[in-house]
C-alpha atoms as a PDB file:
ATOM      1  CA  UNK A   1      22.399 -14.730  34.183  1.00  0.00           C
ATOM      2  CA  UNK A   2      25.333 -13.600  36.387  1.00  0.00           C
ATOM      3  CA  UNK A   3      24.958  -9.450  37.011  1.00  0.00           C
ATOM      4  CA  UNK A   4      22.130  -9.423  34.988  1.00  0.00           C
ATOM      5  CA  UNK A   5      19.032  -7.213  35.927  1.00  0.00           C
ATOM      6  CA  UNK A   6      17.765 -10.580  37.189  1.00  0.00           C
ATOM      7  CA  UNK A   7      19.995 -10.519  40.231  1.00  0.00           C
ATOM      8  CA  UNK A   8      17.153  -8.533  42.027  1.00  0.00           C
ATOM      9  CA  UNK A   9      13.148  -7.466  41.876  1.00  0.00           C
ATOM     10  CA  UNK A  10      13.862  -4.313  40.154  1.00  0.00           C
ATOM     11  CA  UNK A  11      10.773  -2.615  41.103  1.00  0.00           C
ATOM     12  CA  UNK A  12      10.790  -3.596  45.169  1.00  0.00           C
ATOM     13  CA  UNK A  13      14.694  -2.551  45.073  1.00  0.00           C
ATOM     14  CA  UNK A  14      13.583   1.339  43.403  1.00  0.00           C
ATOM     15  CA  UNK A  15      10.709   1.507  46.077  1.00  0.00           C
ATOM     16  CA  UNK A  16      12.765   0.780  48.777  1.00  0.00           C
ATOM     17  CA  UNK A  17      15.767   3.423  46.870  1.00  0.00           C
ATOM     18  CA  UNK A  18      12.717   6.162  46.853  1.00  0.00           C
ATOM     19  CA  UNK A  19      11.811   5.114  50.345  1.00  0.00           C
ATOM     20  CA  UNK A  20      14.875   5.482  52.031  1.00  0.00           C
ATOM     21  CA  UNK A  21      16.183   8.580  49.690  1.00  0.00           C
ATOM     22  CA  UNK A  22      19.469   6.491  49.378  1.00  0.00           C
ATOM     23  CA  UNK A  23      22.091   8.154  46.636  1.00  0.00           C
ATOM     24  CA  UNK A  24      22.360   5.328  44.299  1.00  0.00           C
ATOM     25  CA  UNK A  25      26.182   6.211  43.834  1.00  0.00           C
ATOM     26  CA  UNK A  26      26.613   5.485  47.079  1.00  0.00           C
ATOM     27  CA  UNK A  27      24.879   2.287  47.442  1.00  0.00           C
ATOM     28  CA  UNK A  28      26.192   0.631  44.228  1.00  0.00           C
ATOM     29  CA  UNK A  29      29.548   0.746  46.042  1.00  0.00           C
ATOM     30  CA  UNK A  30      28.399  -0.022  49.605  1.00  0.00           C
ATOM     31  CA  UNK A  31      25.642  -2.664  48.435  1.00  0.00           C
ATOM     32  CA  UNK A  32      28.283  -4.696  45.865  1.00  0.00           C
ATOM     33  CA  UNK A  33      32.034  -3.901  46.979  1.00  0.00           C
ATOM     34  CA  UNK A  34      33.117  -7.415  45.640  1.00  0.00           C
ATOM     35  CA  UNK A  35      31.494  -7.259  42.206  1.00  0.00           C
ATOM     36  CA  UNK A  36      33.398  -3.265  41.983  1.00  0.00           C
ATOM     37  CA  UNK A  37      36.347  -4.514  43.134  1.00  0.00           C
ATOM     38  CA  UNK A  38      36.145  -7.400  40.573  1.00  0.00           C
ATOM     39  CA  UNK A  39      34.903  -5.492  37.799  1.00  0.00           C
ATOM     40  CA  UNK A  40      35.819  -1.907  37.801  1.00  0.00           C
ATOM     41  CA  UNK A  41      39.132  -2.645  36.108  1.00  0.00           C
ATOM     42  CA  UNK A  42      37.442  -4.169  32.865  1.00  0.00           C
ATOM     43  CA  UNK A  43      34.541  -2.694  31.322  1.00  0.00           C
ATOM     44  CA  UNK A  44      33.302  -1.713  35.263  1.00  0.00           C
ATOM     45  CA  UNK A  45      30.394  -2.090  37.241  1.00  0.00           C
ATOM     46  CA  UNK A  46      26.819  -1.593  36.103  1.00  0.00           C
ATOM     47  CA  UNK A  47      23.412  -1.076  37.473  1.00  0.00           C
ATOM     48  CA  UNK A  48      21.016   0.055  34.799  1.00  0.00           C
ATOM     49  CA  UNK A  49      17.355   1.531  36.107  1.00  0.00           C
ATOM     50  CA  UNK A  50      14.161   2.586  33.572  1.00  0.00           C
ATOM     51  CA  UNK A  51      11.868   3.738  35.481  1.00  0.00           C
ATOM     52  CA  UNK A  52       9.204   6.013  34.883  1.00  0.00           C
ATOM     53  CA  UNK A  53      10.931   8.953  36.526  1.00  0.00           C
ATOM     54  CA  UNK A  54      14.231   8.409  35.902  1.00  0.00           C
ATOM     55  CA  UNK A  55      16.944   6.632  33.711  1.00  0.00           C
ATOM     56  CA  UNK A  56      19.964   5.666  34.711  1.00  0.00           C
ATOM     57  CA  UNK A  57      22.947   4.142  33.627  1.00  0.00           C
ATOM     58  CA  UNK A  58      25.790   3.683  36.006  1.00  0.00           C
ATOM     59  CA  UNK A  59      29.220   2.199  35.008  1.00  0.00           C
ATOM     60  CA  UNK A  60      32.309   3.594  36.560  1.00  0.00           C
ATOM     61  CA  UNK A  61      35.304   3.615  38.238  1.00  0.00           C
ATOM     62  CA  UNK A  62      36.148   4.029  41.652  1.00  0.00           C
ATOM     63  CA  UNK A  63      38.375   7.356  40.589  1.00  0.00           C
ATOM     64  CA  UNK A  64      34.880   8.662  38.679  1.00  0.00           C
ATOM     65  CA  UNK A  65      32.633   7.500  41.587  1.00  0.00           C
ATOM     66  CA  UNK A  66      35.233  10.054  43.832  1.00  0.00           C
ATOM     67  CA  UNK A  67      35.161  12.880  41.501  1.00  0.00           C
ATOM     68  CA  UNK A  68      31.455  12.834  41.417  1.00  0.00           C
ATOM     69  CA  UNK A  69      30.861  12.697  45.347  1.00  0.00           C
ATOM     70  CA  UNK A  70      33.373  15.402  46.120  1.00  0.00           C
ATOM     71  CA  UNK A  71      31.469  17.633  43.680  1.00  0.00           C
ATOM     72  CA  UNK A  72      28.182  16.530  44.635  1.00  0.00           C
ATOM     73  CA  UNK A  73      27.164  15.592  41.170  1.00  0.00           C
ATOM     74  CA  UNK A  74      24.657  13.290  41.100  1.00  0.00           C
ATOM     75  CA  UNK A  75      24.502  11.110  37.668  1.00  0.00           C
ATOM     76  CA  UNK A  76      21.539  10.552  34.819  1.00  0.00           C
ATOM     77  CA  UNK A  77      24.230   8.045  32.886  1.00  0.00           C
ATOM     78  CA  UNK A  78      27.484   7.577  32.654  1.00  0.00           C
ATOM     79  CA  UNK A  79      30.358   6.483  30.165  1.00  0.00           C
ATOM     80  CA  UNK A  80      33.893   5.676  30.736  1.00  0.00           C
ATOM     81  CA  UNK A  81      36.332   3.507  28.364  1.00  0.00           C
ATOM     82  CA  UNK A  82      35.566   5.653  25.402  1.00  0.00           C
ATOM     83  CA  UNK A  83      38.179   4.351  23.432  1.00  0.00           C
ATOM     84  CA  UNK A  84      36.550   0.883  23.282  1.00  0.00           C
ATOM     85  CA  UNK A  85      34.155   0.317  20.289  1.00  0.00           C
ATOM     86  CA  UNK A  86      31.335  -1.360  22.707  1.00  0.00           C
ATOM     87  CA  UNK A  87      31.132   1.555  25.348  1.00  0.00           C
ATOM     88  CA  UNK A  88      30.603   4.191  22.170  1.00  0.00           C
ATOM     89  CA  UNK A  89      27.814   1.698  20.668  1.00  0.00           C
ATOM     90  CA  UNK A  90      26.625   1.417  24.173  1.00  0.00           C
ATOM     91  CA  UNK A  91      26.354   5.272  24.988  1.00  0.00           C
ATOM     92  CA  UNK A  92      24.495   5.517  21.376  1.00  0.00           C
ATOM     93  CA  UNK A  93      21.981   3.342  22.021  1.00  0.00           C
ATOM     94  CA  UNK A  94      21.315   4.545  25.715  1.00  0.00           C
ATOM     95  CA  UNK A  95      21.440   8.399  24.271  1.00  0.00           C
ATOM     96  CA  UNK A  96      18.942   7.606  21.429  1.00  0.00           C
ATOM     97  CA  UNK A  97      15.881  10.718  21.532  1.00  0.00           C
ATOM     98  CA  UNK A  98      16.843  12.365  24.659  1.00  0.00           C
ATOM     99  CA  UNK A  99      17.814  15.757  25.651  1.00  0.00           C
ATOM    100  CA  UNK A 100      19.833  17.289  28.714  1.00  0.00           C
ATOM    101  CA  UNK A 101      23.400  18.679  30.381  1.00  0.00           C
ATOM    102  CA  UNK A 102      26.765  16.711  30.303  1.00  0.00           C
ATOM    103  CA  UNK A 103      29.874  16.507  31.921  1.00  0.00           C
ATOM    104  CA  UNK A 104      32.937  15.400  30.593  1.00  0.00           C
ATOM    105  CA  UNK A 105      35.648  14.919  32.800  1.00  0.00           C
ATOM    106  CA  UNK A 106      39.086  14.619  32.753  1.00  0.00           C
ATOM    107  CA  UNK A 107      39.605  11.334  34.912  1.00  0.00           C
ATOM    108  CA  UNK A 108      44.087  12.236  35.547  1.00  0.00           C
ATOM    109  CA  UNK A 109      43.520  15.513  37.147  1.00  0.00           C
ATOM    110  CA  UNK A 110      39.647  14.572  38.634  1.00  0.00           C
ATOM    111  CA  UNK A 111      39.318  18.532  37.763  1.00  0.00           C
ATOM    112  CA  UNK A 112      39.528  19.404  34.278  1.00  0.00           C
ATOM    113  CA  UNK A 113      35.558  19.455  33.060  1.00  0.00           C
ATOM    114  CA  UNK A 114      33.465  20.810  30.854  1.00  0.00           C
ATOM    115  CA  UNK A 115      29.542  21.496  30.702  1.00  0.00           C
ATOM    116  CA  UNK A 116      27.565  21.258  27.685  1.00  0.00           C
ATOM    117  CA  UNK A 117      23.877  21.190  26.616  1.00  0.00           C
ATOM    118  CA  UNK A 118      22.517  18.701  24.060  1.00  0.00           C
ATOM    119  CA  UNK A 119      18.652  19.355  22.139  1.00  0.00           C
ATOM    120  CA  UNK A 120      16.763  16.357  21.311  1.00  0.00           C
ATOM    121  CA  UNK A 121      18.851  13.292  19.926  1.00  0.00           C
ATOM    122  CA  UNK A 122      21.945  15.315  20.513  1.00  0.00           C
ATOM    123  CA  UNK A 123      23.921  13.780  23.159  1.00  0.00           C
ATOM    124  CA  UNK A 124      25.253  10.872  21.557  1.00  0.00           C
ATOM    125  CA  UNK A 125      26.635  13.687  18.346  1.00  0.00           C
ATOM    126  CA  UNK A 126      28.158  16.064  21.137  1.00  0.00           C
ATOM    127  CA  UNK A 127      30.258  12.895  22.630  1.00  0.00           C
ATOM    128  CA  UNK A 128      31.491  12.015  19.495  1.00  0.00           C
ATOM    129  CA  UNK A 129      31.955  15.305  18.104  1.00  0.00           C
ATOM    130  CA  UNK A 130      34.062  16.184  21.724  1.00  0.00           C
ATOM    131  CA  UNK A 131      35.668  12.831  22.017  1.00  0.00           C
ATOM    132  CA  UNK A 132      36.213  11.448  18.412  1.00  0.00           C
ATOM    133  CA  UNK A 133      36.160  14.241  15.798  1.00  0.00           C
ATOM    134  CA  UNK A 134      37.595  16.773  18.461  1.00  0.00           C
ATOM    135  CA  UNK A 135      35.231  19.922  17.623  1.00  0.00           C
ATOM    136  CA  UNK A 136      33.483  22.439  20.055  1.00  0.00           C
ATOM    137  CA  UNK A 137      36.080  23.436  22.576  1.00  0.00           C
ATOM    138  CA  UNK A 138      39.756  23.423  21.499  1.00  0.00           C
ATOM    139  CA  UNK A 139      40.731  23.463  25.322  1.00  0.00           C
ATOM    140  CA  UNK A 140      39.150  19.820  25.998  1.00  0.00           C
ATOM    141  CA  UNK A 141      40.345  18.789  22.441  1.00  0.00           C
ATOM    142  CA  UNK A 142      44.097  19.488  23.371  1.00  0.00           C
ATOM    143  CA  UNK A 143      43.694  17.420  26.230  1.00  0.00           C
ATOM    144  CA  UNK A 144      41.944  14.671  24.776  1.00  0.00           C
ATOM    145  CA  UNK A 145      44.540  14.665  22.442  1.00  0.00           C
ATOM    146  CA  UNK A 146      46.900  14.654  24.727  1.00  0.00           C
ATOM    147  CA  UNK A 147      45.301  12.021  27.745  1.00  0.00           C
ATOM    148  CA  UNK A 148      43.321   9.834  24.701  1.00  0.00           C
ATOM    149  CA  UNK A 149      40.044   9.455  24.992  1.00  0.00           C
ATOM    150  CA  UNK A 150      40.517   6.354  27.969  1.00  0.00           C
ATOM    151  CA  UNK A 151      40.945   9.278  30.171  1.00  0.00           C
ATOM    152  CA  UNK A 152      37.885  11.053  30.172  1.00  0.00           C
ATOM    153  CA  UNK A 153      34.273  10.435  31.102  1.00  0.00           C
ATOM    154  CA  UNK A 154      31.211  11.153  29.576  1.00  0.00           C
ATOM    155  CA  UNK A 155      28.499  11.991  32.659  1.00  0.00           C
ATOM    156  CA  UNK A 156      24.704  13.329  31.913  1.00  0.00           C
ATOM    157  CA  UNK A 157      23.391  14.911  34.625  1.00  0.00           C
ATOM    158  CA  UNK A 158      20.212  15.868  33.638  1.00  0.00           C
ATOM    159  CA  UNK A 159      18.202  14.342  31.176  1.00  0.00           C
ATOM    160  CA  UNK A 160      15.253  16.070  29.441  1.00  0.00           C
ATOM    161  CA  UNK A 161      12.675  13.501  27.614  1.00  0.00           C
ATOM    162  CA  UNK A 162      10.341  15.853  26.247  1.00  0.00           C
ATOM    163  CA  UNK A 163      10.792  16.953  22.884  1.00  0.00           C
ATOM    164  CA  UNK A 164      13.310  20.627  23.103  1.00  0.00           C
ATOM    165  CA  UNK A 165      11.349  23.643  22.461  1.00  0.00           C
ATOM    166  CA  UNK A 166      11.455  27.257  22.486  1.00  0.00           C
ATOM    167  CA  UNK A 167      10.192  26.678  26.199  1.00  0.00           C
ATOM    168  CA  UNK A 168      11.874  23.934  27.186  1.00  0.00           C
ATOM    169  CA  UNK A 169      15.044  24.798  25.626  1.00  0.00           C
ATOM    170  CA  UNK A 170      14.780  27.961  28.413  1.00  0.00           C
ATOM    171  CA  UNK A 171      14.693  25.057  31.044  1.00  0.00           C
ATOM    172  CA  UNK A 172      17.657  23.515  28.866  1.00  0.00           C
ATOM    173  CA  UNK A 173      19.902  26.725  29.058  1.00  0.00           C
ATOM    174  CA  UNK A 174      18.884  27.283  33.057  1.00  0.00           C
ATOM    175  CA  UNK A 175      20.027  24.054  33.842  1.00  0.00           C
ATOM    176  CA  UNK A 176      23.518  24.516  32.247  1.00  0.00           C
ATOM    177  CA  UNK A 177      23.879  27.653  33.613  1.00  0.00           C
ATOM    178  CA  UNK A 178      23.643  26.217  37.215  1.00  0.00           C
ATOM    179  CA  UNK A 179      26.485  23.450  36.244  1.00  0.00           C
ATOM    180  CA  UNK A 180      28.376  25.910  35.069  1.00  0.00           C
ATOM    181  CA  UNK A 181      28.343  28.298  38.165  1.00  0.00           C
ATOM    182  CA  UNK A 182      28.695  25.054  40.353  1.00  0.00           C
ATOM    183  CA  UNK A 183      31.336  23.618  39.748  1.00  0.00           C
ATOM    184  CA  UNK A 184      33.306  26.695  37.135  1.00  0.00           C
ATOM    185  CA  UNK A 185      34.404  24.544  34.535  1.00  0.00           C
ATOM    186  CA  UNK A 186      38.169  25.082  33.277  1.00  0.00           C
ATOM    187  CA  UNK A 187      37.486  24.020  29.738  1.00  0.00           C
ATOM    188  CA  UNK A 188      34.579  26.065  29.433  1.00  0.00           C
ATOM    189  CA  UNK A 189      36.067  29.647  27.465  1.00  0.00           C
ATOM    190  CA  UNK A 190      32.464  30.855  28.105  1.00  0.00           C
ATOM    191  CA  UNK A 191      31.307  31.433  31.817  1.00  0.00           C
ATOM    192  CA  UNK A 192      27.709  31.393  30.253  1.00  0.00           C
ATOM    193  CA  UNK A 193      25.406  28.323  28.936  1.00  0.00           C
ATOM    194  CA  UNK A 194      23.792  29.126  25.016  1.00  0.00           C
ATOM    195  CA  UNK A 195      22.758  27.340  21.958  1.00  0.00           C
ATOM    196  CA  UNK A 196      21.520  27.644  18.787  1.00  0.00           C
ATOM    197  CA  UNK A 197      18.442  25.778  18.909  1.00  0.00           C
ATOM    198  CA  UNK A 198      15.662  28.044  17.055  1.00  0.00           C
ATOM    199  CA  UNK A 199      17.557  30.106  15.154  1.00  0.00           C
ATOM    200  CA  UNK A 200      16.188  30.075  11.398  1.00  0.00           C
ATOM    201  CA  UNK A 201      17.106  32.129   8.530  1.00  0.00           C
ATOM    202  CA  UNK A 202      14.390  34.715   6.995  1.00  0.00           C
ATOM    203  CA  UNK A 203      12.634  32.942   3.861  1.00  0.00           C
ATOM    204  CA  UNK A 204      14.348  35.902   1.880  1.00  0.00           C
ATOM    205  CA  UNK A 205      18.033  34.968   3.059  1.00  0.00           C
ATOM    206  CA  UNK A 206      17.531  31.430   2.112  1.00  0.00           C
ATOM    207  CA  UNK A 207      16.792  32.630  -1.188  1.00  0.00           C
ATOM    208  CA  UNK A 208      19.267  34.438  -1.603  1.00  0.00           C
ATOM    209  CA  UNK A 209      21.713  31.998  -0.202  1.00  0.00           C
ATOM    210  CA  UNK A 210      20.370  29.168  -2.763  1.00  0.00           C
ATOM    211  CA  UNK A 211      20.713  32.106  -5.595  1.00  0.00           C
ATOM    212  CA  UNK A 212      24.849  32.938  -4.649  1.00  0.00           C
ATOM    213  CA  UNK A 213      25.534  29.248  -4.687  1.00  0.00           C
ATOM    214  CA  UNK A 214      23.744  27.322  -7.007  1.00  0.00           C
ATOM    215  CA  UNK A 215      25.974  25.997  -9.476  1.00  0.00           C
ATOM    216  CA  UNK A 216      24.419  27.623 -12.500  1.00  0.00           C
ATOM    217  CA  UNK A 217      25.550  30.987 -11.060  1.00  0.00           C
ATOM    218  CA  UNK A 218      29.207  29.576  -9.874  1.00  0.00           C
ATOM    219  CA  UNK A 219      29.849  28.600 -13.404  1.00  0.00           C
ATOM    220  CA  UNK A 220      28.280  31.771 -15.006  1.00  0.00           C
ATOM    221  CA  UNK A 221      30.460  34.085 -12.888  1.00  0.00           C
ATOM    222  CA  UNK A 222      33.818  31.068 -13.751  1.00  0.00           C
ATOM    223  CA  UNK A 223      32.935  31.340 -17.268  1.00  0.00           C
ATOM    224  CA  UNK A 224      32.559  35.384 -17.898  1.00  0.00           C
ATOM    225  CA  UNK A 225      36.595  35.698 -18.108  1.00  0.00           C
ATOM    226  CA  UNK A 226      37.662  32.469 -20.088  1.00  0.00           C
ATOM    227  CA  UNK A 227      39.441  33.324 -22.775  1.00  0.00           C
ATOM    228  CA  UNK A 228      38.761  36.995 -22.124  1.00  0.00           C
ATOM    229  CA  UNK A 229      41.610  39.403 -23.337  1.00  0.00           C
ATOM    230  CA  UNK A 230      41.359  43.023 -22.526  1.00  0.00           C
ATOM    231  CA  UNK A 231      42.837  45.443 -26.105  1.00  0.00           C
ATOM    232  CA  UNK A 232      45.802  48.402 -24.999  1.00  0.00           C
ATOM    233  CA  UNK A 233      43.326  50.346 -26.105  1.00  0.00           C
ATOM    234  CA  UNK A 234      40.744  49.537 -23.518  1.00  0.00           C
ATOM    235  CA  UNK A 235      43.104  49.318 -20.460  1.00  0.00           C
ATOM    236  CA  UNK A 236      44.527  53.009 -21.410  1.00  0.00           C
ATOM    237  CA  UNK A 237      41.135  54.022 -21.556  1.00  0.00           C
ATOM    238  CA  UNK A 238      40.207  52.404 -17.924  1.00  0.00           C
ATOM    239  CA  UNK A 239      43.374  54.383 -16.727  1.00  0.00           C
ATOM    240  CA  UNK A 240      42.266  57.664 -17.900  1.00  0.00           C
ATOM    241  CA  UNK A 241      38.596  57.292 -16.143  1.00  0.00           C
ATOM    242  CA  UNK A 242      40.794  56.259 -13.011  1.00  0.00           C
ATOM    243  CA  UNK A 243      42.597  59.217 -13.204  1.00  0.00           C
ATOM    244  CA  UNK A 244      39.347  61.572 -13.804  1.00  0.00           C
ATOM    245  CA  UNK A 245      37.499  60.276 -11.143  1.00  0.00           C
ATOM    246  CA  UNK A 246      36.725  63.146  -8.886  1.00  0.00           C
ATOM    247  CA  UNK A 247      37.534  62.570  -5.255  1.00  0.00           C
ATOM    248  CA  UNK A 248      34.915  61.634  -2.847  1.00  0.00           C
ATOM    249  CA  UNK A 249      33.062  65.203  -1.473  1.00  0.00           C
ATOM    250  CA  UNK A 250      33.418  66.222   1.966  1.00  0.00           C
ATOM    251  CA  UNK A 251      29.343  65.585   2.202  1.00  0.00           C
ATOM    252  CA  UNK A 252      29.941  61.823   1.390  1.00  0.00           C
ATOM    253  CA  UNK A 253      32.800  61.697   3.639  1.00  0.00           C
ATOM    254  CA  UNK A 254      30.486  62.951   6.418  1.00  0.00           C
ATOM    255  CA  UNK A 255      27.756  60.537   5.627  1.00  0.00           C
ATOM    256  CA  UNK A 256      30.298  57.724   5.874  1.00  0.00           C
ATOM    257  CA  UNK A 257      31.561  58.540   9.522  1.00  0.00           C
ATOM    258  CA  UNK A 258      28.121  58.966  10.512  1.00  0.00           C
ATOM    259  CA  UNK A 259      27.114  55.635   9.109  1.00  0.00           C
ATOM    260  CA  UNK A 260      30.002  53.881  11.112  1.00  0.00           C
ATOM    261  CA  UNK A 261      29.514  52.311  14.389  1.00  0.00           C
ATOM    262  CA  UNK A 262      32.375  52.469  16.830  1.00  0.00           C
ATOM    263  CA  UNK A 263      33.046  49.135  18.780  1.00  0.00           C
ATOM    264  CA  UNK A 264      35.727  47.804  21.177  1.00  0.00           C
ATOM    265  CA  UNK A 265      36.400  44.275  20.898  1.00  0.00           C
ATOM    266  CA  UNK A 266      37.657  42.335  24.630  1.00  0.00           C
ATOM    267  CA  UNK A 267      38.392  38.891  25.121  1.00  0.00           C
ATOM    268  CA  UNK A 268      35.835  36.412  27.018  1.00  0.00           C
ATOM    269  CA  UNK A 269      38.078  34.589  29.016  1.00  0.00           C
ATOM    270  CA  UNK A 270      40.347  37.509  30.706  1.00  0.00           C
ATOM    271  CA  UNK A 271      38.425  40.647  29.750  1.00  0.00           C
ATOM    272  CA  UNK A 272      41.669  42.148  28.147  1.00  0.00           C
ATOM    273  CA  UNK A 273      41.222  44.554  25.484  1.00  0.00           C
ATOM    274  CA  UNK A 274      41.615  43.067  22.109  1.00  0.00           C
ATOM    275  CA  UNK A 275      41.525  46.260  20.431  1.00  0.00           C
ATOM    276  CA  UNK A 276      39.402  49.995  20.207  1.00  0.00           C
ATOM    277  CA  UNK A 277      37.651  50.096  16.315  1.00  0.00           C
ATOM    278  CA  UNK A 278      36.297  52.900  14.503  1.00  0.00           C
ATOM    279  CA  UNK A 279      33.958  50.429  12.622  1.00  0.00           C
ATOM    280  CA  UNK A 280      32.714  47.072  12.283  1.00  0.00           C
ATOM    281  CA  UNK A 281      33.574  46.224   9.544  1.00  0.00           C
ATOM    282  CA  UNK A 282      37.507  46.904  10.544  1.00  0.00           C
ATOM    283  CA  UNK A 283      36.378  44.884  13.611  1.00  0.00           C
ATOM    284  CA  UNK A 284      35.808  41.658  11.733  1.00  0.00           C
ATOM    285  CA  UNK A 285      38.365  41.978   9.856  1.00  0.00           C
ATOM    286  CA  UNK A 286      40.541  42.063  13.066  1.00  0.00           C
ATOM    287  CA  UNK A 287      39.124  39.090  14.449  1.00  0.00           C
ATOM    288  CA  UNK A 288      38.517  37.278  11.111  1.00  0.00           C
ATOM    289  CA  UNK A 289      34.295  36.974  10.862  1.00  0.00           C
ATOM    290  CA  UNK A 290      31.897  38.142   9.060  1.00  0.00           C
ATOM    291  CA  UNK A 291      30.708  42.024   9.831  1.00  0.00           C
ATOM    292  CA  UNK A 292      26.964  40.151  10.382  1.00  0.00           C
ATOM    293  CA  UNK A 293      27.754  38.277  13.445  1.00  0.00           C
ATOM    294  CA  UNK A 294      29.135  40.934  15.293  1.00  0.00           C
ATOM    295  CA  UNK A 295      25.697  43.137  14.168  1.00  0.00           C
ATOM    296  CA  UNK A 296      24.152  40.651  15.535  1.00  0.00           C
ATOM    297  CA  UNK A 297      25.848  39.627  18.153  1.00  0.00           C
ATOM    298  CA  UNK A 298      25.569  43.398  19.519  1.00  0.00           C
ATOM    299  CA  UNK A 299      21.988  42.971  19.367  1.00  0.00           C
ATOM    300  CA  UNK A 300      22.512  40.043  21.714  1.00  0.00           C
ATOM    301  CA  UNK A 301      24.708  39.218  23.881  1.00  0.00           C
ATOM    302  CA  UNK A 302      27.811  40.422  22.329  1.00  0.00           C
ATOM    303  CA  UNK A 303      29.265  37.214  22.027  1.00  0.00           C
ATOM    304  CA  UNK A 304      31.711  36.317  19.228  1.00  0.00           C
ATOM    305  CA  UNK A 305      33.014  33.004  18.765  1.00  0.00           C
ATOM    306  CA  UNK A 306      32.600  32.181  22.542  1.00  0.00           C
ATOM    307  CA  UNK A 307      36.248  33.736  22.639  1.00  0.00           C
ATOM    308  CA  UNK A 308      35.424  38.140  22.378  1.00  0.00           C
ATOM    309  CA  UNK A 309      32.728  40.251  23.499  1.00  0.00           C
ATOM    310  CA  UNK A 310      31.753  43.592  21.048  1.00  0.00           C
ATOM    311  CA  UNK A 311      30.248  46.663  22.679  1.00  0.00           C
ATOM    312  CA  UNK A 312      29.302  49.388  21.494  1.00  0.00           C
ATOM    313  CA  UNK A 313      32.038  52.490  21.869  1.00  0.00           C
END
């Protein structure tokens, strides 16, 4: 019964919370300094609210209550002691169907932070995949690696209910975007918010990706050379027709450089030149993708990786 949501009338406390336009950060601390004090150290102080305006889910520290106040970052929910088994099961069950920004911050410094966007029932899979399986930004994954996972917290600070769409996902990206220019995350590489929610592939390029890799044509292609021996006869033949092929013409030479697209390459995080190309193709090769993403990238944004921007020349 002790700390339980019994403690109080949960609906008269909230009016009176709306009423005076108290910052429930705030009053957590000033309202129960001896249950903080007592319980901060172990799994830490909770209040838990769900309302029909809001949902929150406090449990922190008195170092993460400080970070939050000096930024003026006011919390949706909020996860520290990652590396215990019942705050992960915890911020899965909390994070179940919702939608919205995060913050996860490095609790040493009180600086360190990053800002990400989660779709619908994505939030719980972008903690774990930051956190646990160390993916998505290899800045925050060095440090994680470095500080363990004890050392970081896991803050939502806006939460979007409604189902993500090609409209709301517009409010999704906005909201970043504002996080990000407020407080200029240092283990963000990209100064902008994005996602790939709505992208789909053309009917015609899932076709064609089910027809490159289905295993009957993998083990057509495997088997064409097993066993295969090619005569003297055949390879001095092959030589000759080598030899005799005529040299391209200046006309197909011209239609080549006119085909080609000149780019230069730069870096997101310190604009520095990467490199001047006469082509894309020599472009991805440089930076080690696939001559399609920078096309389309240049039809975008120009983004590559989150780590170069392509323009064209």
């Amino acid at each position: 019964y002790l700390y339980s949501l019994k403690w109080c009338d949960i609906y008269n406390f909230s009016l009176l919370i709306t009423l005076l336009d108290l910052n429930l950060l705030e009053l957590q601390f000033l309202a129960f300094p001896y249950f903080v004090t007592e319980l901060c150290d172990a799994e830490s102080f909770l209040i838990h609210f769900d309302l029909q305006y809001s949902y929150l889910h406090f449990s922190m520290s008195p170092k993460l209550y400080t970070i939050l106040k000096n930024n003026n970052i006011k919390a949706e929910a909020v996860f520290e002691n990652l590396h215990l088994a019942k705050s992960r099961d915890r911020a899965k069950n909390t994070l179940r169907d919702l939608a919205g920004i995060y913050i996860i911050i490095n609790l040493v410094d009180g600086v360190s932070m990053y800002v990400g966007s989660a779709s619908t029932n994505r939030l719980y899979s972008r903690l774990m995949m930051h956190l646990y399986y160390l993916k998505g930004n290899s800045r925050l994954a060095t440090s994680v690696k470095e500080l363990g996972k004890k050392n970081f917290a896991f803050v939502v600070v806006d939460i979007i209910s409604e189902k993500i769409t090609d409209k709301t996902n517009l409010t999704l990206l906005s909201s970043e975007q504002y996080f990000i220019d407020l407080l200029k995350p240092s283990y963000n590489i990209l100064p902008l918010a994005g996602n790939s929610f709505g992208y789909k592939h053309t009917s015609e390029t899932l076709k064609k990706m089910r027809d490159n890799y289905s295993d009957a044509r993998r083990n057509k292609i495997g088997n064409l050379n097993i066993g295969k021996s090619i005569s003297e006869t055949t390879r001095e033949l092959m030589r000759i027709a080598a030899l005799n092929r005529p040299p391209m013409s200046q006309e197909t030479k011209d239609k080549c450089k006119k085909n080609r697209r000149p780019i230069t390459v730069t870096r997101v995080d310190d604009n520095t030149l990467v490199g001047n190309f006469e082509d894309i193709v020599s472009a991805a090769e440089h930076i080690k993708c696939n001559e399609k993403t920078i096309r389309r990238a240049l039809k975008t944004n120009g983004i590559v990786k989150k780590m170069y921007i392509v323009k064209d020349m």
